[in-house]
Protein backbone atom coordinates (compact mmCIF):
# COMPACT_ATOMS: atom_id res chain seq x y z
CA UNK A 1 -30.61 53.70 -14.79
CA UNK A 2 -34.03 51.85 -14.14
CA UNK A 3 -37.16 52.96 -13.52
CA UNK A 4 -38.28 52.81 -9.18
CA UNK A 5 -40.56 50.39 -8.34
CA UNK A 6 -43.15 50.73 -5.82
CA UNK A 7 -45.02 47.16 -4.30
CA UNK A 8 -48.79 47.25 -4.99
CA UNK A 9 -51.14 45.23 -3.61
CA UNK A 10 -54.47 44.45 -5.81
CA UNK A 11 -56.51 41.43 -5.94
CA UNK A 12 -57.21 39.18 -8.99
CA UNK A 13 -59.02 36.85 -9.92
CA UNK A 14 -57.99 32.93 -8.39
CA UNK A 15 -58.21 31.25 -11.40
CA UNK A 16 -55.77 34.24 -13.23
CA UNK A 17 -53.35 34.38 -10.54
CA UNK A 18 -53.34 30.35 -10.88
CA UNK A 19 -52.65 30.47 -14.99
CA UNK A 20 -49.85 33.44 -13.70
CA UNK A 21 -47.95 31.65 -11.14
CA UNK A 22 -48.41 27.99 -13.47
CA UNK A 23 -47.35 30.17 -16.85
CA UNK A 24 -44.73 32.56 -15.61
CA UNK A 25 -41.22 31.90 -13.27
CA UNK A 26 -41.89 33.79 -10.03
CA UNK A 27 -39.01 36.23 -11.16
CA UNK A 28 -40.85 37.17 -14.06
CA UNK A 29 -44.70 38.14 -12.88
CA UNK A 30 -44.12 41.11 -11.74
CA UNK A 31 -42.65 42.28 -15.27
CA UNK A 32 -45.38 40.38 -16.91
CA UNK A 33 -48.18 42.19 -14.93
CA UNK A 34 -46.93 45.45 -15.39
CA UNK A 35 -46.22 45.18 -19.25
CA UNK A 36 -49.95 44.30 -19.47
CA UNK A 37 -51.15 46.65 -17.36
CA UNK A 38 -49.32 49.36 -18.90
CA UNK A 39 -50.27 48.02 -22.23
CA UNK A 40 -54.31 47.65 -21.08
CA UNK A 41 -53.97 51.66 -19.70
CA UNK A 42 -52.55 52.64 -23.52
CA UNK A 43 -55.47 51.22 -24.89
CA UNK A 44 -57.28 52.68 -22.43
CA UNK A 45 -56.40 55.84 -23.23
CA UNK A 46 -56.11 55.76 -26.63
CA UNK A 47 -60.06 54.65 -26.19
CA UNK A 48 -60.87 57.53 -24.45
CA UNK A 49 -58.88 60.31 -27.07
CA UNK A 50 -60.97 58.43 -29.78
CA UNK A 51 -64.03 59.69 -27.77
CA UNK A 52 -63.48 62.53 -27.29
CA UNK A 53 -62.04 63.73 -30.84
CA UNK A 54 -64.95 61.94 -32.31
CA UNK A 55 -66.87 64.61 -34.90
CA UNK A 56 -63.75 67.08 -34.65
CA UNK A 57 -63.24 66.41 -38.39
CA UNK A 58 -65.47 68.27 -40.61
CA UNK A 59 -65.52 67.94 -44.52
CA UNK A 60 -66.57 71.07 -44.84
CA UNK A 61 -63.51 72.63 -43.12
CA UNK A 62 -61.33 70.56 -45.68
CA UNK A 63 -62.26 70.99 -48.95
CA UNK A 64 -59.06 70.35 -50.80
CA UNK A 65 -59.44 66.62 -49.51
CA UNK A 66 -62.64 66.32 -51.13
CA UNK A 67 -61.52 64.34 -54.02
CA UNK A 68 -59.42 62.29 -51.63
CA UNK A 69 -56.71 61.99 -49.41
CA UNK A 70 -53.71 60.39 -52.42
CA UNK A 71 -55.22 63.14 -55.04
CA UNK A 72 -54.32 65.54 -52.14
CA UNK A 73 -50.69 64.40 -51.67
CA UNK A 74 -50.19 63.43 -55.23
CA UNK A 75 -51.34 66.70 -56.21
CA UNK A 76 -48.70 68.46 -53.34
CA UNK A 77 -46.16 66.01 -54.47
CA UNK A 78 -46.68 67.57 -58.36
CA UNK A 79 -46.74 71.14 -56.90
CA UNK A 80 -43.16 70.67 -55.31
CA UNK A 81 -41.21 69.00 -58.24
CA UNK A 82 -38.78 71.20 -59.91
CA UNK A 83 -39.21 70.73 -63.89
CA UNK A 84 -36.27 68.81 -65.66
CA UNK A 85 -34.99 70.48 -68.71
CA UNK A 86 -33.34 68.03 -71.15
């Protein structure tokens, strides 16, 4: 089952909705708007998280990464091994 569509009414730009209507079959623009818009508002967003996590890290709070993040996971990858007896 699709999604429901609403119509939306915005205004762009002359020379965009120009390049649109020479670039894309009329049938087609409406999907091609609203991939890019909902690929713009990911970014968006993504922006935004990256803001607001910013300094949530601290070394200091993760000292067993201190000699790096592949020691780290080497070192839990050694840790979890069973031994082989020959």
């Amino acid at each position: 089952m699709g999604t429901a569509v609403k119509q939306a009414n915005f205004l762009l730009p002359e020379d965009l909705l120009e390049e649109l209507k020479k670039t894309v079959s009329k049938k087609q623009q409406s999907k091609v708007v609203a991939d890019a818009l909902r690929r713009e508002l990911k970014r968006m967003k993504l922006g935004r998280a990256l803001e607001t996590s910013f300094g949530a890290w601290k070394d200091e709070d993760h000292p067993e990464l201190k000699g790096g993040t592949e020691a780290f996971v080497r070192k839990l990858r050694k840790s979890t091994r069973p031994t082989r007896s020959q």
